[in-house]
C-alpha atoms as a PDB file:
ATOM      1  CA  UNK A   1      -7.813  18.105   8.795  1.00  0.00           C
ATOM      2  CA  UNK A   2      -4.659  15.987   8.382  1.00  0.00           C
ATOM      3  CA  UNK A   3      -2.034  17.031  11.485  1.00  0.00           C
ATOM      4  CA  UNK A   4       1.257  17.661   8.904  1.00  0.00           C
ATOM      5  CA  UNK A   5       2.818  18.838  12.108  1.00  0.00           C
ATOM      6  CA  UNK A   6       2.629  16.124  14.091  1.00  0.00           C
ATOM      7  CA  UNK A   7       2.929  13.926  10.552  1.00  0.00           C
ATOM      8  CA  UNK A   8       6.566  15.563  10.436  1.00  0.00           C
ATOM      9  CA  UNK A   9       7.559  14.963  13.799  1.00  0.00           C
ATOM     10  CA  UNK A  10       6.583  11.425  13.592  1.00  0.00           C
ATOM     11  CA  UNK A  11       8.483  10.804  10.358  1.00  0.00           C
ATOM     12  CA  UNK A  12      11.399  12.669  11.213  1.00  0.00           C
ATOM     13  CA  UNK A  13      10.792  15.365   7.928  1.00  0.00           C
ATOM     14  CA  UNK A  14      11.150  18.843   7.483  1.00  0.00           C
ATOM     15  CA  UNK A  15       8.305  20.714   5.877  1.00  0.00           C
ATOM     16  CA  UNK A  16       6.210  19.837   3.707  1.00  0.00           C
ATOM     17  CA  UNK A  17       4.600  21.046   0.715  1.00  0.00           C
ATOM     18  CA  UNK A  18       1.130  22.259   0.386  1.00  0.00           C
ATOM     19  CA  UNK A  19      -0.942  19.545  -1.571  1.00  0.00           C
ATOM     20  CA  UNK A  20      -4.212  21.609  -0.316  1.00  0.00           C
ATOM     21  CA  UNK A  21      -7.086  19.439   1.549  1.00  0.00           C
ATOM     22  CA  UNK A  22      -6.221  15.765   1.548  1.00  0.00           C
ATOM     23  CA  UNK A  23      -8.147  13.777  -0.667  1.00  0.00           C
ATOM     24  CA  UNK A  24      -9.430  11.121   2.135  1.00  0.00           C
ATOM     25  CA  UNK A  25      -9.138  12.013   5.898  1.00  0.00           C
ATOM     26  CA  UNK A  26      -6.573   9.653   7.558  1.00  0.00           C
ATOM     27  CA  UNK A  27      -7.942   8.571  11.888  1.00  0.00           C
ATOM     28  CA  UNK A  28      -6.119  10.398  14.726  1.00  0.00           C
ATOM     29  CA  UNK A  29      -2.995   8.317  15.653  1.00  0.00           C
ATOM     30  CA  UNK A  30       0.165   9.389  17.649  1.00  0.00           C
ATOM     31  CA  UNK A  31       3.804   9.815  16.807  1.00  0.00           C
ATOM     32  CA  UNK A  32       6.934   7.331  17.404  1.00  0.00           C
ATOM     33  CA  UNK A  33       8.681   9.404  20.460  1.00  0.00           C
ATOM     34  CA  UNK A  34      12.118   7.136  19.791  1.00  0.00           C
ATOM     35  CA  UNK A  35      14.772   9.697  19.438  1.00  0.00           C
ATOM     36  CA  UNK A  36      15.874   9.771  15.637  1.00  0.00           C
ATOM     37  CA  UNK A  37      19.335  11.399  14.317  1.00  0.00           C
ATOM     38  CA  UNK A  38      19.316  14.323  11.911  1.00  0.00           C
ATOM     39  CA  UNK A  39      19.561  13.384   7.985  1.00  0.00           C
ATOM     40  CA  UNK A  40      17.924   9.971   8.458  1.00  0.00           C
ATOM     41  CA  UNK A  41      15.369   8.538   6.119  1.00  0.00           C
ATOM     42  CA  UNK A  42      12.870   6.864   8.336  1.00  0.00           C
ATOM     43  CA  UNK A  43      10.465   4.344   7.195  1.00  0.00           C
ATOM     44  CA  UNK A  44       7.266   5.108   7.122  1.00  0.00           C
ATOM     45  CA  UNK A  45       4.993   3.483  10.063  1.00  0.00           C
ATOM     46  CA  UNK A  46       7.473   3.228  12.501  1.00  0.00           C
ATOM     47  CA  UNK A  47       4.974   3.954  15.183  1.00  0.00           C
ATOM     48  CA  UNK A  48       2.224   1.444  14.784  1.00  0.00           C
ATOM     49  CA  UNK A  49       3.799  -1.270  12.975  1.00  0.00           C
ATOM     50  CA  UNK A  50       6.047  -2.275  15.930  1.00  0.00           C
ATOM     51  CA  UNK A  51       6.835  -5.154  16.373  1.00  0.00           C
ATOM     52  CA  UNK A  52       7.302  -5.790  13.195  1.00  0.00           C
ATOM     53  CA  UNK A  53       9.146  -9.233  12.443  1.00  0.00           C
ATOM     54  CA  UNK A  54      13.000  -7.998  11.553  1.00  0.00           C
ATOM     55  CA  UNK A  55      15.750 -10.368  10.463  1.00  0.00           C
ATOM     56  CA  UNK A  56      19.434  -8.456  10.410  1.00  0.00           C
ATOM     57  CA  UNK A  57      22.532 -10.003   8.870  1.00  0.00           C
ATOM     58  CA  UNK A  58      23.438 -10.760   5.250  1.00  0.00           C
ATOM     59  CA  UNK A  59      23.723 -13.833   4.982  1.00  0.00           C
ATOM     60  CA  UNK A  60      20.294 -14.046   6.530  1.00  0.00           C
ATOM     61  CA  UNK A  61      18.606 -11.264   4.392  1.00  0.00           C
ATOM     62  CA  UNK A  62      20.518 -12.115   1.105  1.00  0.00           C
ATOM     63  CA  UNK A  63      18.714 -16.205   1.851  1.00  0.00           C
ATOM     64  CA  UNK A  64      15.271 -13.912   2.090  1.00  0.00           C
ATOM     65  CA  UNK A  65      16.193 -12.174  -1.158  1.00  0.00           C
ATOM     66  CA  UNK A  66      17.044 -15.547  -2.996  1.00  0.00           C
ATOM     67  CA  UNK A  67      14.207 -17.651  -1.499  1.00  0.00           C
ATOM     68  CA  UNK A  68      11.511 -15.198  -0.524  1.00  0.00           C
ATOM     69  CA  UNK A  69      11.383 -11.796  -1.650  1.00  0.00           C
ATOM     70  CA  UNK A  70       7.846 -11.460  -1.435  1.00  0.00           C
ATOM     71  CA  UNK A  71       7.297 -11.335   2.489  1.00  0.00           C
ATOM     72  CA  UNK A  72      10.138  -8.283   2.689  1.00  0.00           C
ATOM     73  CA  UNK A  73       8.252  -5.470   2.959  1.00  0.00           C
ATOM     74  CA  UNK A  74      11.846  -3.205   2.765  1.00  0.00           C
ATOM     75  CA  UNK A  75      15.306  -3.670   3.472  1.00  0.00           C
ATOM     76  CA  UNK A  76      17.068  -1.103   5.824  1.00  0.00           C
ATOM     77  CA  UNK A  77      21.326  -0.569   5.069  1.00  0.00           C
ATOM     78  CA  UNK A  78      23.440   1.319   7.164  1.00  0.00           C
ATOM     79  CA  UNK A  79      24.090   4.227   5.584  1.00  0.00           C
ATOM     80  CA  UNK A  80      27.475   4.776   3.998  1.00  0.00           C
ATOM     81  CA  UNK A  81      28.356   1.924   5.383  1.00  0.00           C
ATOM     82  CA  UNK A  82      31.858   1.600   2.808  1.00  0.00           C
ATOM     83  CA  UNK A  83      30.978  -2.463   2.499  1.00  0.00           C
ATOM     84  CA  UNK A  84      31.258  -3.922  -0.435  1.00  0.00           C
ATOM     85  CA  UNK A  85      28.860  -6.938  -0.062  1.00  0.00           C
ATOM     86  CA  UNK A  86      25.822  -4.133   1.033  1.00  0.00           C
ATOM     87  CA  UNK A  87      26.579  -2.713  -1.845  1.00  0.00           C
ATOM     88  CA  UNK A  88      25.498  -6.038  -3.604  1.00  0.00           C
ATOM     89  CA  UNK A  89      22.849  -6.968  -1.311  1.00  0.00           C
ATOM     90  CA  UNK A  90      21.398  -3.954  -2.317  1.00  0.00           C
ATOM     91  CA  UNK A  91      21.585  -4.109  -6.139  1.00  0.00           C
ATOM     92  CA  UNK A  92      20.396  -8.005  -5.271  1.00  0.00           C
ATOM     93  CA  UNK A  93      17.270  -6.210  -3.343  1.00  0.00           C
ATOM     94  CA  UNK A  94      16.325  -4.063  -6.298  1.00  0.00           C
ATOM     95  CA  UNK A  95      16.901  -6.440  -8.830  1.00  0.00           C
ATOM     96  CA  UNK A  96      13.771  -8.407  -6.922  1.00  0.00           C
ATOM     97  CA  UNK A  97      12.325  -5.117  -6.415  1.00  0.00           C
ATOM     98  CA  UNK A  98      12.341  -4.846  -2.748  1.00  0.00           C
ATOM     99  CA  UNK A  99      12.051  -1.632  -1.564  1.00  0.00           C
ATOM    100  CA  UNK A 100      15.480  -0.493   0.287  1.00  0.00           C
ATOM    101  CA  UNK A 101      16.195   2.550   2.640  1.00  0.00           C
ATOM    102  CA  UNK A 102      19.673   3.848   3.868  1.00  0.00           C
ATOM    103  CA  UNK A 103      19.788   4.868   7.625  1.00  0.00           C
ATOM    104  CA  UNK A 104      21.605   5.136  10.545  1.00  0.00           C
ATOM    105  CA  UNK A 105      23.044   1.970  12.686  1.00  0.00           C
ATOM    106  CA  UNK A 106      21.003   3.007  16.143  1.00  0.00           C
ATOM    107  CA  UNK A 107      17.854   2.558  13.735  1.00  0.00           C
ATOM    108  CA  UNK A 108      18.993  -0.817  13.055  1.00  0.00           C
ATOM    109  CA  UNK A 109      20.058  -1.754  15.888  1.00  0.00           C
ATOM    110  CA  UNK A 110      16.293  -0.996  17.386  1.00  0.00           C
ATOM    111  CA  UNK A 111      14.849  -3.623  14.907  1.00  0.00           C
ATOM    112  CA  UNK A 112      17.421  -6.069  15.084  1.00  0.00           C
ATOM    113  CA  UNK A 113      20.995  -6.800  16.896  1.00  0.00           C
ATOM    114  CA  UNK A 114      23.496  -8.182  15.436  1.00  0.00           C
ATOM    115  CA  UNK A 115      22.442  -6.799  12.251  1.00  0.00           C
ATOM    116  CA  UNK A 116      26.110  -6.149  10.382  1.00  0.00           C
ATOM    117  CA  UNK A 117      24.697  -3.103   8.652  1.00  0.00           C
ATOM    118  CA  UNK A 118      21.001  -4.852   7.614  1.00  0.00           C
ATOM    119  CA  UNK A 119      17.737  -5.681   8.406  1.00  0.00           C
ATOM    120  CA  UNK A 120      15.011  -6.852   6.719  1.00  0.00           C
ATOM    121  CA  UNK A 121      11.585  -5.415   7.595  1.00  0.00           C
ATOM    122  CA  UNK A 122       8.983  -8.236   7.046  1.00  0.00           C
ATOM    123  CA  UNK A 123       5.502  -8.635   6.130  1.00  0.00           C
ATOM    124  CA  UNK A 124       3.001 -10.811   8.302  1.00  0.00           C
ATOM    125  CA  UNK A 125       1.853 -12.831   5.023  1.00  0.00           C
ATOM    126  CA  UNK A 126       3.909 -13.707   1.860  1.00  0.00           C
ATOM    127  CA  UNK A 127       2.663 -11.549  -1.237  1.00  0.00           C
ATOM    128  CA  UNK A 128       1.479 -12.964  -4.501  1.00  0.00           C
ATOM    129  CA  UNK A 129       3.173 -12.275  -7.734  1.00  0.00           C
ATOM    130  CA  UNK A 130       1.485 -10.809 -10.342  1.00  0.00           C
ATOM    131  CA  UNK A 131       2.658 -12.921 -12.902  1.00  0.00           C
ATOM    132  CA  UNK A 132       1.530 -16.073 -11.011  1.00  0.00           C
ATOM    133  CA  UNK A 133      -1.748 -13.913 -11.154  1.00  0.00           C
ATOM    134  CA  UNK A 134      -1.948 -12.204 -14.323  1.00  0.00           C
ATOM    135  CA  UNK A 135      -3.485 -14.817 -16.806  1.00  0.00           C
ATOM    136  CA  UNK A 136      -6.654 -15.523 -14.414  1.00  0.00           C
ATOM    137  CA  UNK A 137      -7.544 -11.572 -15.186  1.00  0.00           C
ATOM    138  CA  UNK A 138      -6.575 -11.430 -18.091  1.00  0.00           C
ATOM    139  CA  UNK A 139      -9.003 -14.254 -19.618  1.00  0.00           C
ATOM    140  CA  UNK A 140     -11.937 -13.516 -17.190  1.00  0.00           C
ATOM    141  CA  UNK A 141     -14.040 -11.701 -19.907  1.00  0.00           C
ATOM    142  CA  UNK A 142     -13.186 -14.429 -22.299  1.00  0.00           C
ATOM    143  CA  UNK A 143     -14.659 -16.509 -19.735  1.00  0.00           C
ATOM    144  CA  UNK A 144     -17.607 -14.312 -19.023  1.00  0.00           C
ATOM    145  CA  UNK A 145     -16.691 -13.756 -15.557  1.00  0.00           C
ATOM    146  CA  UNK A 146     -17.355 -10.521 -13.275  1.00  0.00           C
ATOM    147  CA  UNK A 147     -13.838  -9.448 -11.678  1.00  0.00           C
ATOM    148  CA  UNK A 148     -13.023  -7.038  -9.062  1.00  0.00           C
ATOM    149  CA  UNK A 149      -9.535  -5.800  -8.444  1.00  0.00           C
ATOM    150  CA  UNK A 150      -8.919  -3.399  -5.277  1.00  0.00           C
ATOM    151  CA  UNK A 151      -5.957  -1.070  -5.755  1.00  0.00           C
ATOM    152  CA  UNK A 152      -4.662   1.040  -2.640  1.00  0.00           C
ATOM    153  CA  UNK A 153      -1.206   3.385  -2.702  1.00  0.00           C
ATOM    154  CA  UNK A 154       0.446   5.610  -0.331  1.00  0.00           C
ATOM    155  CA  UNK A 155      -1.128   4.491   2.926  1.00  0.00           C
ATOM    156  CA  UNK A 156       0.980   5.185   5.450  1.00  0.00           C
ATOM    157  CA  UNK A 157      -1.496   4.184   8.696  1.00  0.00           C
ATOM    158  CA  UNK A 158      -1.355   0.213   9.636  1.00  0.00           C
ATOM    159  CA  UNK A 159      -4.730   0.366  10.402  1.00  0.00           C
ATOM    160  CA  UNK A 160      -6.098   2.120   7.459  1.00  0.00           C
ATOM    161  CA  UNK A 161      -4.826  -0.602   5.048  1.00  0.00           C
ATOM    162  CA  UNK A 162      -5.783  -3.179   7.607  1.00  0.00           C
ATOM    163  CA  UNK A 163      -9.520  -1.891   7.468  1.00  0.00           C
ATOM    164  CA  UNK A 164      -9.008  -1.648   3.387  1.00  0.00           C
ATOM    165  CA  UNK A 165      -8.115  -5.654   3.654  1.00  0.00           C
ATOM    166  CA  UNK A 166     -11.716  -6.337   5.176  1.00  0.00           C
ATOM    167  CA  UNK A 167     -13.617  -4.954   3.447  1.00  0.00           C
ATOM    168  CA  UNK A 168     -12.316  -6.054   0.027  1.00  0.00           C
ATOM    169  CA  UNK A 169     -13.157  -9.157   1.574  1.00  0.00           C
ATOM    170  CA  UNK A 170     -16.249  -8.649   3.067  1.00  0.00           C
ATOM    171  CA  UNK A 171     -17.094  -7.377  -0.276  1.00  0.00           C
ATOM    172  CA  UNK A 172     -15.958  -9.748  -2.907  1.00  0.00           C
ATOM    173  CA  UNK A 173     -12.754  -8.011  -4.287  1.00  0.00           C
ATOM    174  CA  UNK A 174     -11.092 -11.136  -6.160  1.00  0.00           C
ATOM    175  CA  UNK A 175      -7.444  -9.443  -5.604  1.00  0.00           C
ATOM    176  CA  UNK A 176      -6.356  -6.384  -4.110  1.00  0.00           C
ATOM    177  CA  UNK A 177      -2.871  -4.968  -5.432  1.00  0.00           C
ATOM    178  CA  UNK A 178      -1.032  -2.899  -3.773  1.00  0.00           C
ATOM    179  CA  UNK A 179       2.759  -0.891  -4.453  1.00  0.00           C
ATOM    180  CA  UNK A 180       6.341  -2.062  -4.051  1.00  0.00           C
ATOM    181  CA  UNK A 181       7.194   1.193  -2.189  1.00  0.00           C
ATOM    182  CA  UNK A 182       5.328   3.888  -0.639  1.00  0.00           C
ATOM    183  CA  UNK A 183       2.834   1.336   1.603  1.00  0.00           C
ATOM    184  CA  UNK A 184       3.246   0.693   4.967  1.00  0.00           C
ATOM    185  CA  UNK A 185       3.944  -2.778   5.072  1.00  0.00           C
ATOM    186  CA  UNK A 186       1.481  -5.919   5.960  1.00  0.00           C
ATOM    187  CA  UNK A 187       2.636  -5.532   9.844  1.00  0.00           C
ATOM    188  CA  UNK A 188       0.981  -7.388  12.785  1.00  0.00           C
ATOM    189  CA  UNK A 189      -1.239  -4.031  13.191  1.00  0.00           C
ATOM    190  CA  UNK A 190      -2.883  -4.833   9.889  1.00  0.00           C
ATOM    191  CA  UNK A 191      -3.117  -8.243  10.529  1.00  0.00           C
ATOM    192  CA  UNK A 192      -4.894  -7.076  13.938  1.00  0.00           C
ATOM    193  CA  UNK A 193      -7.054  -4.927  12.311  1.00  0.00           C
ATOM    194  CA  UNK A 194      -8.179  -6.836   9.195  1.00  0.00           C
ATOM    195  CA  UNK A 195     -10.020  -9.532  12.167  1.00  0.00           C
ATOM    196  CA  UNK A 196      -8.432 -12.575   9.758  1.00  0.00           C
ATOM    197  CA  UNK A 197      -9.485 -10.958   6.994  1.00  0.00           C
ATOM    198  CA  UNK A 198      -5.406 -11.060   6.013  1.00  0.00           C
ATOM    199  CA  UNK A 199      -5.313 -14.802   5.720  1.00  0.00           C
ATOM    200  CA  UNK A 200      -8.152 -15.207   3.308  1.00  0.00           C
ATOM    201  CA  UNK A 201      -7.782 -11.977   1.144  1.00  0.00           C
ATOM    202  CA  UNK A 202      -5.151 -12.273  -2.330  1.00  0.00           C
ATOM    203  CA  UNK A 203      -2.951  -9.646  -2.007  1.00  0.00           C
ATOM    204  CA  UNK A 204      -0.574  -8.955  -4.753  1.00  0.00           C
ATOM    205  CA  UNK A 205       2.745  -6.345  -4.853  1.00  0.00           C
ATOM    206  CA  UNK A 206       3.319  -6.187  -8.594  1.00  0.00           C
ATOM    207  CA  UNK A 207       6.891  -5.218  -9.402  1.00  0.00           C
ATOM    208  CA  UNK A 208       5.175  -2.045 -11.454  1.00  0.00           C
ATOM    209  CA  UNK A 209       1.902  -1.111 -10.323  1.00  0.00           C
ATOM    210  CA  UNK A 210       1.485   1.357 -13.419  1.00  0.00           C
ATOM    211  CA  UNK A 211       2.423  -1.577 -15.996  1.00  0.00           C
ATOM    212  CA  UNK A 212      -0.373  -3.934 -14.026  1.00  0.00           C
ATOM    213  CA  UNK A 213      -2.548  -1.430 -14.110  1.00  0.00           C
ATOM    214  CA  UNK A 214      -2.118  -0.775 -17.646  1.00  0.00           C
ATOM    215  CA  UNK A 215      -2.674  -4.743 -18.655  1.00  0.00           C
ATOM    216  CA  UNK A 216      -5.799  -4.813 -17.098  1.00  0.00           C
ATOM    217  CA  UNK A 217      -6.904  -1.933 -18.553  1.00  0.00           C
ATOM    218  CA  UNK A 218      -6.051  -3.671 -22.233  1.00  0.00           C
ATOM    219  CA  UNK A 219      -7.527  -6.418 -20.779  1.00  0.00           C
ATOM    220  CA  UNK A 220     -10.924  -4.693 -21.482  1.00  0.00           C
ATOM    221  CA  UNK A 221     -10.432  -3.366 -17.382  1.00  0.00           C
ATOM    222  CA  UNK A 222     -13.061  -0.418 -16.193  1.00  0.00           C
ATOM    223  CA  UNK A 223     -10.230   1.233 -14.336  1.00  0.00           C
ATOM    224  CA  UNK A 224     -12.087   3.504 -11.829  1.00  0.00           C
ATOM    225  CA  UNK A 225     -10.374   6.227  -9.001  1.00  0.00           C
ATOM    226  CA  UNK A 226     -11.991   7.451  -5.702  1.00  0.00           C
ATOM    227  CA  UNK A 227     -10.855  11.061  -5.692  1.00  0.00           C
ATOM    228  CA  UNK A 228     -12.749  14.239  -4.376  1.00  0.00           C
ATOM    229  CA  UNK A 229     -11.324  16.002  -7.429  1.00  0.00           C
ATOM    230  CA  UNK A 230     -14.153  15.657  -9.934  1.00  0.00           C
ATOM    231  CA  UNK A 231     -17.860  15.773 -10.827  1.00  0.00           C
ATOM    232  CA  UNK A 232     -18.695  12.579 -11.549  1.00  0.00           C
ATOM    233  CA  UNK A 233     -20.712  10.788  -8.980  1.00  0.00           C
ATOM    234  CA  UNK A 234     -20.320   7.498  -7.572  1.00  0.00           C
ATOM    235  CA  UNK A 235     -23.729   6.829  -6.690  1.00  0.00           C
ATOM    236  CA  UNK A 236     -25.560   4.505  -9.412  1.00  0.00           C
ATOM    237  CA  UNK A 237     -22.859   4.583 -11.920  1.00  0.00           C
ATOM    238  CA  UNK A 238     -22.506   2.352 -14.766  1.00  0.00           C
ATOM    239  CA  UNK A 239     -20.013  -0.167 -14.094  1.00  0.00           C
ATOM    240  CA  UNK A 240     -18.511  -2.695 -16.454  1.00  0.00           C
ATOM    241  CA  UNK A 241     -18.078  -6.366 -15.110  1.00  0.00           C
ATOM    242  CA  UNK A 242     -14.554  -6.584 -14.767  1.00  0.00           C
ATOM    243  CA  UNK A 243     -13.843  -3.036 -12.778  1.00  0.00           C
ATOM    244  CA  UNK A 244     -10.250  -1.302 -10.867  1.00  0.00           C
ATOM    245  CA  UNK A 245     -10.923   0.012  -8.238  1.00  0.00           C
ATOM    246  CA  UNK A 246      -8.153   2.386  -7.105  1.00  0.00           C
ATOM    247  CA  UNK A 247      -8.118   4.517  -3.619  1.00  0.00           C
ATOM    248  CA  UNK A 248      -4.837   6.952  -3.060  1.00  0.00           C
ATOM    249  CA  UNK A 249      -3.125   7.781   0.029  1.00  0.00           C
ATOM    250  CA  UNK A 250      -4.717   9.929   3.191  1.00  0.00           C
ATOM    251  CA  UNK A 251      -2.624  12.934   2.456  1.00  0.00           C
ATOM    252  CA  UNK A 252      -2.181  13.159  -1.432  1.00  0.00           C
ATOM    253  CA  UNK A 253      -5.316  11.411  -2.739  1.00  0.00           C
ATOM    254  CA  UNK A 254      -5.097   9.290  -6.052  1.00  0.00           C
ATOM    255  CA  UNK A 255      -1.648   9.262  -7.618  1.00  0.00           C
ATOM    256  CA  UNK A 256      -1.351  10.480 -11.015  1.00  0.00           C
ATOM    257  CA  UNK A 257       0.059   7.358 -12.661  1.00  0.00           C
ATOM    258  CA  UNK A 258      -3.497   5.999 -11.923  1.00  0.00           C
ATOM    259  CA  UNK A 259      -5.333   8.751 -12.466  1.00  0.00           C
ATOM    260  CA  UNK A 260      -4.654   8.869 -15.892  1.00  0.00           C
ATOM    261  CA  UNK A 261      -5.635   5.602 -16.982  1.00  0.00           C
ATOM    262  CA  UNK A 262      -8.771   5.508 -15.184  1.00  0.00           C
ATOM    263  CA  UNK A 263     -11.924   5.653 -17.625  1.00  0.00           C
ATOM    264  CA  UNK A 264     -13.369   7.743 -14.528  1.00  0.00           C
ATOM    265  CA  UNK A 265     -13.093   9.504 -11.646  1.00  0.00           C
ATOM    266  CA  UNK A 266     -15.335   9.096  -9.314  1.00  0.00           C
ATOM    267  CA  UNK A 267     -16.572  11.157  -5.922  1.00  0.00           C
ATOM    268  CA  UNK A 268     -18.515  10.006  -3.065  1.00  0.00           C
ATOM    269  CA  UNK A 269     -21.314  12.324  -2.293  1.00  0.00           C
ATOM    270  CA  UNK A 270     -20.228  14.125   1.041  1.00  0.00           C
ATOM    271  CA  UNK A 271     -21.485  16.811   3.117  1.00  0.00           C
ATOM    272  CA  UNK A 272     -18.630  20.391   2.419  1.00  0.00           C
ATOM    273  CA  UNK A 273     -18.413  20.637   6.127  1.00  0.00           C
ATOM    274  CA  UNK A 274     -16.738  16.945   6.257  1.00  0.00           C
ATOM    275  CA  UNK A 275     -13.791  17.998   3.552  1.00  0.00           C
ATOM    276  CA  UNK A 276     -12.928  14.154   2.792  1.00  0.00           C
ATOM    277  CA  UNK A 277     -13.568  10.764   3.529  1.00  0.00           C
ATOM    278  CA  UNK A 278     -10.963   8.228   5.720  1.00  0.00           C
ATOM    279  CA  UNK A 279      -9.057   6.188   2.839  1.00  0.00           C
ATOM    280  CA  UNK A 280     -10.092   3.014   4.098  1.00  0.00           C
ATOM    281  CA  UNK A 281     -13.831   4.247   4.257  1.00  0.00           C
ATOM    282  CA  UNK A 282     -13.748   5.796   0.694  1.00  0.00           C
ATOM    283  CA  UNK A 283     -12.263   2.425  -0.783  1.00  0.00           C
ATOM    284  CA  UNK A 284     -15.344   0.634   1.198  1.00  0.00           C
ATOM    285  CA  UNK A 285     -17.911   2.576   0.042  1.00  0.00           C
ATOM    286  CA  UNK A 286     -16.845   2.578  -3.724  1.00  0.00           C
ATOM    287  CA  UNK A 287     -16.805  -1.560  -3.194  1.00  0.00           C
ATOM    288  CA  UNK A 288     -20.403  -1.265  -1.611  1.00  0.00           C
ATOM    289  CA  UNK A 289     -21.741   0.302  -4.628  1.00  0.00           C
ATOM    290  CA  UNK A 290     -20.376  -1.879  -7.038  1.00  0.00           C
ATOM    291  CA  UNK A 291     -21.626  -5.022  -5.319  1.00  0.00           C
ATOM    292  CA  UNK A 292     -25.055  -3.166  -4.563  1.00  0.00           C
ATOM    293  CA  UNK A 293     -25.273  -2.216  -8.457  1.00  0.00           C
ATOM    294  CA  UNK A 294     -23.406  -5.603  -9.892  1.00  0.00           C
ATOM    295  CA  UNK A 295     -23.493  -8.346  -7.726  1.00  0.00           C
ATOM    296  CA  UNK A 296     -26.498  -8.314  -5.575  1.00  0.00           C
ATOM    297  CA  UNK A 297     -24.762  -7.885  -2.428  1.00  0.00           C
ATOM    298  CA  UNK A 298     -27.251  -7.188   0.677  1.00  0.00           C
END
């Protein structure tokens, strides 16, 4: 079962509550021992994505903002810091959609020193846009063309989303889309374990996942969730030729903005003594069978 107590040590939470058996088991991994001060918001995989690039300053996070939003992964501010160009960095950060966190100065000042009250936590690749993307999907059925979009939110473990980036593209995902916030980021432990797999996959932060989502699906999408919760089974299902496929998080399973647009929910047939499947293993499977069923895979 998932460890919540050694899940709330690591992040620094009180308790949390009950969501029941997680959805897909999340690997053993240990807990960031850095002392942490009380009413902090830490971000979320702390522990394995060190060292993780960090830039501090504004100036130097503000030219990020303007020139290259997409490789910020989340901005850290010093919380009630009483400065009045934060304050503006940070509306400038959400107007781009970067996800921003408020937290003490020793936590900055372990990323990054001198930092003036900010530090920009970046990712190992630079993320596509889905608007750059977004009229290639849209037409492929015009076009008569088989797509095959990966979707993965709330992964918290480097090395889960790593292993997700492999096999979508070991198994012939054409993009794989993944949140503005909730995600660990694209850290040099993902890079590590994706084998290179980083460098060749499209990976794509839309600014709303839900709206993206949503597009495809008028876009004459199958949108399709892994999730233990349901009846219908994965093995030899009917898919369409332009197919979602969405995974959710290791301890609270598919989210419910994606649940309900899916056309179906699907489980992986599993054994009751296992309770739930690894995220990164359930996403790999559900790829497997589509290119078993639709592309001829071997």
């Amino acid at each position: 079962m998932f460890d919540r107590e050694n899940n709330e040590r690591r992040f620094g939470r009180g308790p949390r509550p009950n969501f029941g058996e997680p959805r897909f088991r999340q690997g053993d991994r240990g807990f960031d021992r850095r002392p942490r001060p009380e009413n902090v918001v830490v971000a979320k995989g702390d522990a394995d994505a060190a060292p993780q690039v960090a830039v501090g300053g504004i100036k130097e996070v503000e030219e990020l903002l303007q020139k290259d939003p997409l490789k910020i992964h989340r901005i850290l501010f010093m919380h009630q810091s009483g400065n009045p160009k934060l304050y503006e960095l940070q509306k400038l950060a959400k107007r781009n959609h970067v996800h921003v966190q408020q937290v003490d100065s020793k936590i900055l000042d372990s990323y990054a020193r001198p930092n003036h009250g900010v530090v920009a936590l970046m990712n190992e690749k630079e993320l596509l846009s889905w608007m750059d993307v977004r009229e290639e999907f849209f037409s492929a059925k015009e076009r008569g063309e088989k797509k095959l979009v990966a979707v993965a939110t709330n992964i918290e473990d480097p090395r889960n989303l790593g292993a997700c980036i492999r096999s979508c593209l070991a198994l012939g995902v054409d993009i794989f889309l993944i949140p503005a916030k909730g995600m660990c980021g694209i850290t040099p432990s993902v890079a590590r374990t994706s084998a290179g797999a980083l460098e060749k996959m499209r990976i794509c932060r839309p600014d709303n996942l839900e709206a993206a989502i949503g597009e495809l699906k008028m876009a004459g999408y199958q949108i399709l969730g892994l999730d233990a919760d349901t009846q219908t089974n994965l093995a030899n299902f009917k898919f369409a030729d332009q197919v979602v496929i969405a995974v959710g998080g290791e301890d609270v399973g598919l989210p419910p903005f994606i649940k309900k647009q899916c056309d179906a929910v699907l489980r992986i047939p599993m054994k009751p003594e296992a309770h739930s499947y690894n995220a990164s293993v359930a996403l790999s499977l559900g790829l497997y069978e589509f290119a078993r069923l639709r592309i001829g895979i071997e």
